[in-house]
C-alpha atoms as a PDB file:
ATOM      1  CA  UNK A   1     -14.255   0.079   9.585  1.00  0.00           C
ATOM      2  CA  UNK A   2     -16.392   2.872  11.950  1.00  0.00           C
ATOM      3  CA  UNK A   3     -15.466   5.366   9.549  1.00  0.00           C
ATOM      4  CA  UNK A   4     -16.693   6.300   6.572  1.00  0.00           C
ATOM      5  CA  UNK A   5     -14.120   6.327   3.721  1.00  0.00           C
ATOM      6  CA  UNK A   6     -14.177   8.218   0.576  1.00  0.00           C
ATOM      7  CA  UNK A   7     -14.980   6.586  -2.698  1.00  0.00           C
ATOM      8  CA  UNK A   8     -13.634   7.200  -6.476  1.00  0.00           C
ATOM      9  CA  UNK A   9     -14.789   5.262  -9.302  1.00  0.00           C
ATOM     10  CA  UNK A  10     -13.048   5.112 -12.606  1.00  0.00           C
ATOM     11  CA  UNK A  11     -14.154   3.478 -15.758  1.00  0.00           C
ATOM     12  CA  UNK A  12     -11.614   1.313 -16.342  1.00  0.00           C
ATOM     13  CA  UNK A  13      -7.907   0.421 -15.107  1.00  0.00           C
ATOM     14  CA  UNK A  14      -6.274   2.649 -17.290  1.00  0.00           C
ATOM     15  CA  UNK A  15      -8.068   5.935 -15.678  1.00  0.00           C
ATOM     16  CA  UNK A  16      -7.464   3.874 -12.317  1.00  0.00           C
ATOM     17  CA  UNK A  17      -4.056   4.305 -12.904  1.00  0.00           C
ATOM     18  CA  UNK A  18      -3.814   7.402 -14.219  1.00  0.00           C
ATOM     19  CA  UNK A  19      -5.990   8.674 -10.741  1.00  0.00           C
ATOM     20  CA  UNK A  20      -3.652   6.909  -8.887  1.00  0.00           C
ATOM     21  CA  UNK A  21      -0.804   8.533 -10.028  1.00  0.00           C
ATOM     22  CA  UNK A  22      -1.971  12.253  -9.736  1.00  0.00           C
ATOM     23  CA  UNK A  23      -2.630  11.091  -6.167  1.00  0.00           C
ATOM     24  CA  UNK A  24       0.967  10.209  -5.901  1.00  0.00           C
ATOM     25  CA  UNK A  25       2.316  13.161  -7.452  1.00  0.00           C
ATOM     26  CA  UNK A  26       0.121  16.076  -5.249  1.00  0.00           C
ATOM     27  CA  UNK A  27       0.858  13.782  -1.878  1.00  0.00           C
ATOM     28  CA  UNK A  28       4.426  13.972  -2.586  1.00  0.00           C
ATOM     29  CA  UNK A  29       4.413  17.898  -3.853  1.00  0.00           C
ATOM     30  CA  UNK A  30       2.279  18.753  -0.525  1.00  0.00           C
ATOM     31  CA  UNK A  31       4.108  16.632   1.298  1.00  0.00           C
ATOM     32  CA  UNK A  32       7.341  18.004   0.679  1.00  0.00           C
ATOM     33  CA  UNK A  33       5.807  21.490   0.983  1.00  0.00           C
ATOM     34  CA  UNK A  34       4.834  20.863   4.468  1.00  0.00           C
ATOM     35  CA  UNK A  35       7.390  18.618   5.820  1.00  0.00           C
ATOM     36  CA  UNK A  36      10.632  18.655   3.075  1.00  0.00           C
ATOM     37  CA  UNK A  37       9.950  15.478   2.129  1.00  0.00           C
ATOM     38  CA  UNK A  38       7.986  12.337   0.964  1.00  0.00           C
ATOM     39  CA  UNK A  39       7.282   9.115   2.622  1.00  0.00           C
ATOM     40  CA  UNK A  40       5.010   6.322   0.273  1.00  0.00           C
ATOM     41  CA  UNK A  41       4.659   2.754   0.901  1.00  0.00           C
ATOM     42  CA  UNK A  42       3.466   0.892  -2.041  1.00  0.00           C
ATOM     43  CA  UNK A  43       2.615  -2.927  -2.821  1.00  0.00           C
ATOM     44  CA  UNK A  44       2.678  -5.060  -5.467  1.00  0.00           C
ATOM     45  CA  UNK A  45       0.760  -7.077  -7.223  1.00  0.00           C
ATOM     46  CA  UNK A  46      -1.032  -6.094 -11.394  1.00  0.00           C
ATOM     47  CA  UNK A  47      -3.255  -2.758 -10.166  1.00  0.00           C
ATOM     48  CA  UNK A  48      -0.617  -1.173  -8.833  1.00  0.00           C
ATOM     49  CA  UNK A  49       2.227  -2.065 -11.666  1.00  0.00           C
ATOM     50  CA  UNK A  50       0.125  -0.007 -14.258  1.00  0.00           C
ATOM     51  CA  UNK A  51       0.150   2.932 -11.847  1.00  0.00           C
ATOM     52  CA  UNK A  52       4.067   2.287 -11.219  1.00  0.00           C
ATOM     53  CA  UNK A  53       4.708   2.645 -14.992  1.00  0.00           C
ATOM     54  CA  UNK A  54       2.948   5.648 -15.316  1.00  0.00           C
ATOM     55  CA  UNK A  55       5.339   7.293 -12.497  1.00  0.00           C
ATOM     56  CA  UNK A  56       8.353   6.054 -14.618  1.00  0.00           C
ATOM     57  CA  UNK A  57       6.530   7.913 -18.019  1.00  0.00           C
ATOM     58  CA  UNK A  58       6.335  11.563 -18.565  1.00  0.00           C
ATOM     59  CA  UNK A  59       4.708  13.978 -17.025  1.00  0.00           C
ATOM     60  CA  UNK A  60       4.704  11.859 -14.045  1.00  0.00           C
ATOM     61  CA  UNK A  61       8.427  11.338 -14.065  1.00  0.00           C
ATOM     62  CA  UNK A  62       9.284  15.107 -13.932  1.00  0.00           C
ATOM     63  CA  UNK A  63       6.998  16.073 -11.904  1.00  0.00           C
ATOM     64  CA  UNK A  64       7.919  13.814  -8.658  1.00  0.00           C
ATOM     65  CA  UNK A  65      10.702  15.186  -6.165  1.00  0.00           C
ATOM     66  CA  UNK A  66      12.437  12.228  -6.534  1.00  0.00           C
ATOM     67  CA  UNK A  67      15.297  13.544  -4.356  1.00  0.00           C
ATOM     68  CA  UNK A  68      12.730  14.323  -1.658  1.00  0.00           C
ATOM     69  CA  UNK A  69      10.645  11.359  -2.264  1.00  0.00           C
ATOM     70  CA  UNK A  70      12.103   7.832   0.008  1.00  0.00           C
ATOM     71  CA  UNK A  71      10.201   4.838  -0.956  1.00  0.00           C
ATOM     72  CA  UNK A  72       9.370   1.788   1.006  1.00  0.00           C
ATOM     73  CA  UNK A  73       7.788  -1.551   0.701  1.00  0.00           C
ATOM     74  CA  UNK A  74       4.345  -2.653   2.805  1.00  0.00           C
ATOM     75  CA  UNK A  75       5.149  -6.288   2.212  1.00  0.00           C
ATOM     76  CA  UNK A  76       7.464  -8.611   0.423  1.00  0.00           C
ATOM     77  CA  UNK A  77       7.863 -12.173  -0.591  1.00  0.00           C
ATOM     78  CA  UNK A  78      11.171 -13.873   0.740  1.00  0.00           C
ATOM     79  CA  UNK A  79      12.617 -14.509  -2.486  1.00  0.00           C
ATOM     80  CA  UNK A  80      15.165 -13.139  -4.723  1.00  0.00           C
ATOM     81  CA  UNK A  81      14.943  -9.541  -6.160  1.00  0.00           C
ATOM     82  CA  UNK A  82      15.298 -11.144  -9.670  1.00  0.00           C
ATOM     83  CA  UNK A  83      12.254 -13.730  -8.890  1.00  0.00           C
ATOM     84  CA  UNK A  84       9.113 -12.545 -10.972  1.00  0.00           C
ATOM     85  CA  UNK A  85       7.322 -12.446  -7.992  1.00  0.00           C
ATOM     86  CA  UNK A  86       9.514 -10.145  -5.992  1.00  0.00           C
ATOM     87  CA  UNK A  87       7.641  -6.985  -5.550  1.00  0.00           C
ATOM     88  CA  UNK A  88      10.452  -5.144  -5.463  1.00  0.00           C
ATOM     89  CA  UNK A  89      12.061  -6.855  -8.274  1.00  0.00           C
ATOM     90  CA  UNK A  90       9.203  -5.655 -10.510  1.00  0.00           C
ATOM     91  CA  UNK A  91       8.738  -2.363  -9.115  1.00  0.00           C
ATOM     92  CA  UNK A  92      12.466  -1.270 -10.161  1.00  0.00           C
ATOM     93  CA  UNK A  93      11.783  -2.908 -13.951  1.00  0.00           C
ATOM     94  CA  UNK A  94       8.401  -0.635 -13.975  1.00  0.00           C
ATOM     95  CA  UNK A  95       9.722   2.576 -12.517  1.00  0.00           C
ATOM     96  CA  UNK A  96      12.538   2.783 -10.375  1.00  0.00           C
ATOM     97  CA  UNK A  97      15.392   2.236 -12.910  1.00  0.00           C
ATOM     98  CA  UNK A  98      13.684   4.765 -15.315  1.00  0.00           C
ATOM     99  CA  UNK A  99      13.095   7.715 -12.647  1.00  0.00           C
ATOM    100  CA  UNK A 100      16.561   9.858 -10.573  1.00  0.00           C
ATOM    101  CA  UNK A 101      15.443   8.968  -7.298  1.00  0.00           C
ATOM    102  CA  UNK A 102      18.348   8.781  -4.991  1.00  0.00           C
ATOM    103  CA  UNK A 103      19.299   4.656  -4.492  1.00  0.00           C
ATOM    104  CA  UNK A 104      19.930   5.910  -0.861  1.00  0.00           C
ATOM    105  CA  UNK A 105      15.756   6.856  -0.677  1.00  0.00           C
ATOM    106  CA  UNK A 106      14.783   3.018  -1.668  1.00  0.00           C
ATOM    107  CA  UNK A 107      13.918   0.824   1.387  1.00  0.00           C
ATOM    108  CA  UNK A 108      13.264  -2.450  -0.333  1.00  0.00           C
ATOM    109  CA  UNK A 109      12.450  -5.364   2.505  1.00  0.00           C
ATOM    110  CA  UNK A 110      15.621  -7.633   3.413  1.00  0.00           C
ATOM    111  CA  UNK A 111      13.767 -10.748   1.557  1.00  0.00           C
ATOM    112  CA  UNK A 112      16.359 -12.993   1.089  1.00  0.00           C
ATOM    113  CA  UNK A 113      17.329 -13.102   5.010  1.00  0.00           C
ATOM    114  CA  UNK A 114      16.067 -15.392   7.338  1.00  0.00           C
ATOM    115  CA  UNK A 115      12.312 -14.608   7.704  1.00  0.00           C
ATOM    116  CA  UNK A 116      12.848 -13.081  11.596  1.00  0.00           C
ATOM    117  CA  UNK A 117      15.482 -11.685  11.078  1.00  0.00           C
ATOM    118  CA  UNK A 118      14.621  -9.641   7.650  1.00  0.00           C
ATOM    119  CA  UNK A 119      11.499  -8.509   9.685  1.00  0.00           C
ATOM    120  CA  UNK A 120      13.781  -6.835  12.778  1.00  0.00           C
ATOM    121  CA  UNK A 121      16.319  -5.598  10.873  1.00  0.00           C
ATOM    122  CA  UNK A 122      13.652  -4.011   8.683  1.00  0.00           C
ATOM    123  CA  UNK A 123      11.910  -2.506  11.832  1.00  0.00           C
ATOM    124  CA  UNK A 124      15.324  -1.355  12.627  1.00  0.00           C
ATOM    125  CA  UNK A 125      15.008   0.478   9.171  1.00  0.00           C
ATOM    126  CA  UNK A 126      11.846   2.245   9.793  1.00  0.00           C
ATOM    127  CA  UNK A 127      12.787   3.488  13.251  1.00  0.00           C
ATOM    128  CA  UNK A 128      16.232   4.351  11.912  1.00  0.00           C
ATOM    129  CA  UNK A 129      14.124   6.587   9.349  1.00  0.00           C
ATOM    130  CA  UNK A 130      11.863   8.179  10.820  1.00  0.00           C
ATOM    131  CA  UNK A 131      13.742   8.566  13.797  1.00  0.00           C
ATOM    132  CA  UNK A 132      11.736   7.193  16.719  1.00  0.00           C
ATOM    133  CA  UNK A 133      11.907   5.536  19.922  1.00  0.00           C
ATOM    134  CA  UNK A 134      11.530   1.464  21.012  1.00  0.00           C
ATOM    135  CA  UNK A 135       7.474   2.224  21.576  1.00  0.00           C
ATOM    136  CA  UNK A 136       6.643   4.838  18.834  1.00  0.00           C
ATOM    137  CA  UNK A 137       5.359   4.011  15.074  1.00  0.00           C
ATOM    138  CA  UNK A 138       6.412   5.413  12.466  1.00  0.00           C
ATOM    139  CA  UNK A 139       4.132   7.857  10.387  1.00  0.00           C
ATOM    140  CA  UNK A 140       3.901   7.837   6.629  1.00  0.00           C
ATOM    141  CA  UNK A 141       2.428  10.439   3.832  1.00  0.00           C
ATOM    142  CA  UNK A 142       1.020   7.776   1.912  1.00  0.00           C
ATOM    143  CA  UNK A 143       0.284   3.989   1.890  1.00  0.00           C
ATOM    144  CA  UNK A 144      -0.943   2.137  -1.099  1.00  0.00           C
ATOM    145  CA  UNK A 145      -2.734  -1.275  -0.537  1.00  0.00           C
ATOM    146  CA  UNK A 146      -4.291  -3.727  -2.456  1.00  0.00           C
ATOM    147  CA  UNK A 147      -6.951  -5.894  -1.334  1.00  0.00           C
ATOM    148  CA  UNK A 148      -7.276  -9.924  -2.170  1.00  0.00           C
ATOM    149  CA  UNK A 149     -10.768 -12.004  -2.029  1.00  0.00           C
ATOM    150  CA  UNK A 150     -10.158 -13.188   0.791  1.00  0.00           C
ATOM    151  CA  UNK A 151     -10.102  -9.500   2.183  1.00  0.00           C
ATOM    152  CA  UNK A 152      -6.207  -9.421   3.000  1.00  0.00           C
ATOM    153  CA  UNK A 153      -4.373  -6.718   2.412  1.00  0.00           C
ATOM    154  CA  UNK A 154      -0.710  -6.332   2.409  1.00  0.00           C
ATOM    155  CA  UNK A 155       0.404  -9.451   3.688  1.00  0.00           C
ATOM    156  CA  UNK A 156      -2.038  -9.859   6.579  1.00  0.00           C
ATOM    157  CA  UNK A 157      -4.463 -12.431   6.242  1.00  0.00           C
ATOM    158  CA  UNK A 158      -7.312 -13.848   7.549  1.00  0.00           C
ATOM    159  CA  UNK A 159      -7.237 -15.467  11.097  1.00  0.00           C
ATOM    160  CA  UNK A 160      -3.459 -15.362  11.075  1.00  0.00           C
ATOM    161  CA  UNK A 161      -1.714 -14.402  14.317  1.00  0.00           C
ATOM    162  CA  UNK A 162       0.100 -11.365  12.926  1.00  0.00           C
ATOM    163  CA  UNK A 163      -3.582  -9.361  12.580  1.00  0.00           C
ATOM    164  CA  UNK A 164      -3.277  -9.175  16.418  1.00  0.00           C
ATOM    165  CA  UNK A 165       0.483  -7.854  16.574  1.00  0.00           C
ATOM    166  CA  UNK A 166       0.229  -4.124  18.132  1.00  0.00           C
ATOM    167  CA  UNK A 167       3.964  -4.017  18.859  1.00  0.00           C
ATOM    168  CA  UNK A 168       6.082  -4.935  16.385  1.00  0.00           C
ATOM    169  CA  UNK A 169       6.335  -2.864  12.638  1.00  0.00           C
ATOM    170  CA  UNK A 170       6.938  -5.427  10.610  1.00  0.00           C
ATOM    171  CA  UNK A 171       6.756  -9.404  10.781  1.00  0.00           C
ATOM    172  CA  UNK A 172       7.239 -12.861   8.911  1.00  0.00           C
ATOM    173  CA  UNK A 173       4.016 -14.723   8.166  1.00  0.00           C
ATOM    174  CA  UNK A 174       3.265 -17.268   5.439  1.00  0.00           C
ATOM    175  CA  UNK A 175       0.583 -17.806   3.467  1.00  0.00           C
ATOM    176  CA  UNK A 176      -1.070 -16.208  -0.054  1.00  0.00           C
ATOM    177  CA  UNK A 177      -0.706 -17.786  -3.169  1.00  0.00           C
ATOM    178  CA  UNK A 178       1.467 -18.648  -3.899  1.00  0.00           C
ATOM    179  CA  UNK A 179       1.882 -20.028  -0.293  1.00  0.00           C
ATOM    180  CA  UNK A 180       5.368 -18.179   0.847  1.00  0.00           C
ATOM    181  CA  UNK A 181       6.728 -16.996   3.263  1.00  0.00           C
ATOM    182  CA  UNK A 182       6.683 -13.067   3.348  1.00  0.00           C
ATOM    183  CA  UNK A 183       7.253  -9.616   5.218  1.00  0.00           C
ATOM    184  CA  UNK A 184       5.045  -7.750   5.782  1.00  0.00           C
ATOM    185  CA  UNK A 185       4.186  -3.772   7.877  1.00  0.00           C
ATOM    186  CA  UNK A 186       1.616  -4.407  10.626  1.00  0.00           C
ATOM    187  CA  UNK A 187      -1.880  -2.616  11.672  1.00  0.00           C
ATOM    188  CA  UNK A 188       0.006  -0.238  13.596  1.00  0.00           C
ATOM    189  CA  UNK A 189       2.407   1.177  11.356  1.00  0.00           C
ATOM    190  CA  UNK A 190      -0.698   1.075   8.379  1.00  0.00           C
ATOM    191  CA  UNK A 191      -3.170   2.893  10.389  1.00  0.00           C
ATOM    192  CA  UNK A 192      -0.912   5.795  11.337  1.00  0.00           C
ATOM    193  CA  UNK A 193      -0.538   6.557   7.601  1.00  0.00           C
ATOM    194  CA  UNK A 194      -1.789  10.002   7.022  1.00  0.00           C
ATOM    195  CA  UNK A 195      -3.503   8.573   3.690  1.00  0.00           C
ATOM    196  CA  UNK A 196      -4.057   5.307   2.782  1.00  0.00           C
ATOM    197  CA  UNK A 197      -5.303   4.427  -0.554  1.00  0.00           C
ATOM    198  CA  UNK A 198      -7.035   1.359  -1.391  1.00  0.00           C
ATOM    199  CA  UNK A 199      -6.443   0.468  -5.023  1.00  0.00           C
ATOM    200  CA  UNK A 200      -8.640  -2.133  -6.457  1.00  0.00           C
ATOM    201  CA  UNK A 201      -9.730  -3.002 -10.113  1.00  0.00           C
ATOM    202  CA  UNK A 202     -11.906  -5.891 -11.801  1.00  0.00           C
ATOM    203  CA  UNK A 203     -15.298  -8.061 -11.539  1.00  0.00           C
ATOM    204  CA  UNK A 204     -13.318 -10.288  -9.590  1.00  0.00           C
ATOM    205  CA  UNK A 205     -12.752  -8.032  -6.593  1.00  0.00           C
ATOM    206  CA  UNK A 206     -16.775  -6.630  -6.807  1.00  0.00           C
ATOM    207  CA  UNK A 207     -18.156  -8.793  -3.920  1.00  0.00           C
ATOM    208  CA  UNK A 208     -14.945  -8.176  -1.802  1.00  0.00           C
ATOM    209  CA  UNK A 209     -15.597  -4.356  -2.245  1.00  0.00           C
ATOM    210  CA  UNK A 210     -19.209  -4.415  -1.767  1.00  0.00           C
ATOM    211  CA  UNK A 211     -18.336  -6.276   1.801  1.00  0.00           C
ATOM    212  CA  UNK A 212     -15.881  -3.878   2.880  1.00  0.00           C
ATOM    213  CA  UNK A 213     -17.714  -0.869   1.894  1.00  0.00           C
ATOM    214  CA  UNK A 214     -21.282  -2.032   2.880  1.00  0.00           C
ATOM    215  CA  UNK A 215     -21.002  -3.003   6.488  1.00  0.00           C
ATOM    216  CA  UNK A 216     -22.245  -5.990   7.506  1.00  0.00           C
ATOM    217  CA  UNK A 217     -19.887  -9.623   8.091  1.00  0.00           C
ATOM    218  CA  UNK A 218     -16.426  -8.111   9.922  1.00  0.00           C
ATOM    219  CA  UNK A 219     -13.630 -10.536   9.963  1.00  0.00           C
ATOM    220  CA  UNK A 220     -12.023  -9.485   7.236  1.00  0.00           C
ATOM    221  CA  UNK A 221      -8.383  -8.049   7.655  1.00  0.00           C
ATOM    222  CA  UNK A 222      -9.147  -4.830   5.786  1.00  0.00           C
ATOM    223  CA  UNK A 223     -11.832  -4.020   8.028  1.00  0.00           C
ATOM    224  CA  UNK A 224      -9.273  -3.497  10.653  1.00  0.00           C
ATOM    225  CA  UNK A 225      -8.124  -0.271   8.677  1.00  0.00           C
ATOM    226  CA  UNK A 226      -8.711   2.031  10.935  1.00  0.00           C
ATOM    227  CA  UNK A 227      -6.363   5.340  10.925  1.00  0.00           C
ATOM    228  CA  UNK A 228      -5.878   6.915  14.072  1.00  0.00           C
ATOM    229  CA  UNK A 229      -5.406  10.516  11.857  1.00  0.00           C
ATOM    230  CA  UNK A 230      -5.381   9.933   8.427  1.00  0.00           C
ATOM    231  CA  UNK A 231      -7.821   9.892   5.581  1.00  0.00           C
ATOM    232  CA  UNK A 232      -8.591   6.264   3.471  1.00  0.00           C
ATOM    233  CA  UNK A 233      -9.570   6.567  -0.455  1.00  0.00           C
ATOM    234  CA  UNK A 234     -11.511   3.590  -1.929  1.00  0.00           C
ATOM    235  CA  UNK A 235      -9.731   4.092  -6.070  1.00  0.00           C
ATOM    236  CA  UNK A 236     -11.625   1.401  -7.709  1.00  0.00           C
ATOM    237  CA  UNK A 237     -12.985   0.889 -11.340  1.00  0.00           C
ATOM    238  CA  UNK A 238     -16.330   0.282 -12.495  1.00  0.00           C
ATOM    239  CA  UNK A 239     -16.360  -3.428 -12.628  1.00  0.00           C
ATOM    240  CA  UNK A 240     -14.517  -3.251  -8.918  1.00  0.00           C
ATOM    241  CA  UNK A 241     -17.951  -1.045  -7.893  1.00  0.00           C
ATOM    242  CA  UNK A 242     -20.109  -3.022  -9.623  1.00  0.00           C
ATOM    243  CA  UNK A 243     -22.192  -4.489  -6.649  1.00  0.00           C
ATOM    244  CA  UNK A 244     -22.105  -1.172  -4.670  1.00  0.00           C
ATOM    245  CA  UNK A 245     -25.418   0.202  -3.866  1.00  0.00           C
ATOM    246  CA  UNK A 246     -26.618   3.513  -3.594  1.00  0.00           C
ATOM    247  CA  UNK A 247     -26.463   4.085  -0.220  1.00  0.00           C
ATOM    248  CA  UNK A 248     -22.299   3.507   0.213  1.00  0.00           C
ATOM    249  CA  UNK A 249     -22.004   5.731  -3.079  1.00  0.00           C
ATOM    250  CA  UNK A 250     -22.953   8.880  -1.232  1.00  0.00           C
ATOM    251  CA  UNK A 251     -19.780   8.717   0.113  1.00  0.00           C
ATOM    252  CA  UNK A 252     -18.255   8.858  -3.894  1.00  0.00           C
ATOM    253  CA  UNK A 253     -16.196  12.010  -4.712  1.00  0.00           C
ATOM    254  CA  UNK A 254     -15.311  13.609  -8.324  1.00  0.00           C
END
């Protein structure tokens, strides 16, 4: 990372999630304002499911275009929607079946197709979407990652062949634990986002975020998180912040 990204630090997950999902709402509001409607890609995994039940709760619920809003997936395991590990799967019991946004406006990844082949036909979605050419990316209003231990994010990790994909959108790759095959949006498509939002929570992830927000060892696949316009937002909790020193917390916003 050669910029310098902003940093927000909540005191616990529940204010985590309740941040996160004013973010949502004024990025889709301004969005739509600006451009008639709202792009988000948003991942899975326990930090983000608290924020995706808020959106499914009032006032969140009423206050999202919903018929403006078309939602899409940054990565996916290859396994059945009803599988507990199916992001998509637990995003619809945690907010999609509870809010009116149009069916036509969800983009869920083609997980239960053979690997390749759910990763073209899903680049075939995107272009299809946003309505670009063979060698264009797409460009969303608002990405949501996650970052593991091992500094992956979405379903890129470490010293695996897809972190040097500039081409393609979207591509198979296993690995993660559990150790599956997945799908997963590529640096090029992420770091055209016009806002990206890391969202990270717990002791656990304290020496990852001190890493990626210190300088220091690269390597890591969320270094490479690099927007060529948009803004990234560290949203972590205390106990996520806990190692950070002073010097990366002049970069912390209200």
């Amino acid at each position: 990372m050669i910029f310098k990204p902003k940093i927000i630090i909540e005191d616990n997950p529940v204010s985590l999630a309740f941040r996160a999902a004013d973010i949502f709402v004024q990025t889709a509001i301004d969005s739509v304002e600006k451009r008639t409607s709202f792009s988000v890609a948003i991942s899975g995994g326990s930090t983000p499911r608290a924020m995706h039940r808020m959106l499914g709760e009032e006032p969140y619920r009423s206050n999202i275009p919903w018929d403006k809003t078309c939602l899409f997936w940054v990565d996916e395991r290859c396994v059945p929607e009803y599988d507990h590990t199916s992001n998509y799967g637990t995003a619809k019991s945690d907010f999609l079946d509870k809010v009116p946004i149009p069916k036509k406006h969800l983009h869920p990844m083609p997980a239960e197709r053979f690997p390749e082949d759910g990763a073209a036909a899903y680049q075939k979605v995107l272009k299809a979407f946003f309505r670009i050419d063979e060698t264009s990316f797409p460009v969303f209003d608002l990405i949501f990652l996650g970052i593991g231990t091992d500094g992956h994010i979405a379903s890129l990790f470490p010293e695996h062949r897809s972190l040097a994909e500039k081409e393609r959108l979207v591509v198979a790759v296993k690995g993660g634990n559990p150790n599956l095959t997945r799908l997963t949006l590529t640096y090029p498509v992420l770091n055209r986002a016009r806002k990206i939002v890391f969202l990270v929570s717990g002791n656990g992830k304290s020496e990852i975020v001190k890493r990626m927000l210190s300088g220091g060892q690269a390597g890591f696949p969320a270094q490479k998180i690099n927007p060529v316009k948009g803004e990234v937002l560290w949203l972590v909790d205390r106990d996520a912040a806990s190692l950070l020193s002073k010097a990366v917390l002049v970069n912390k916003i209200k």
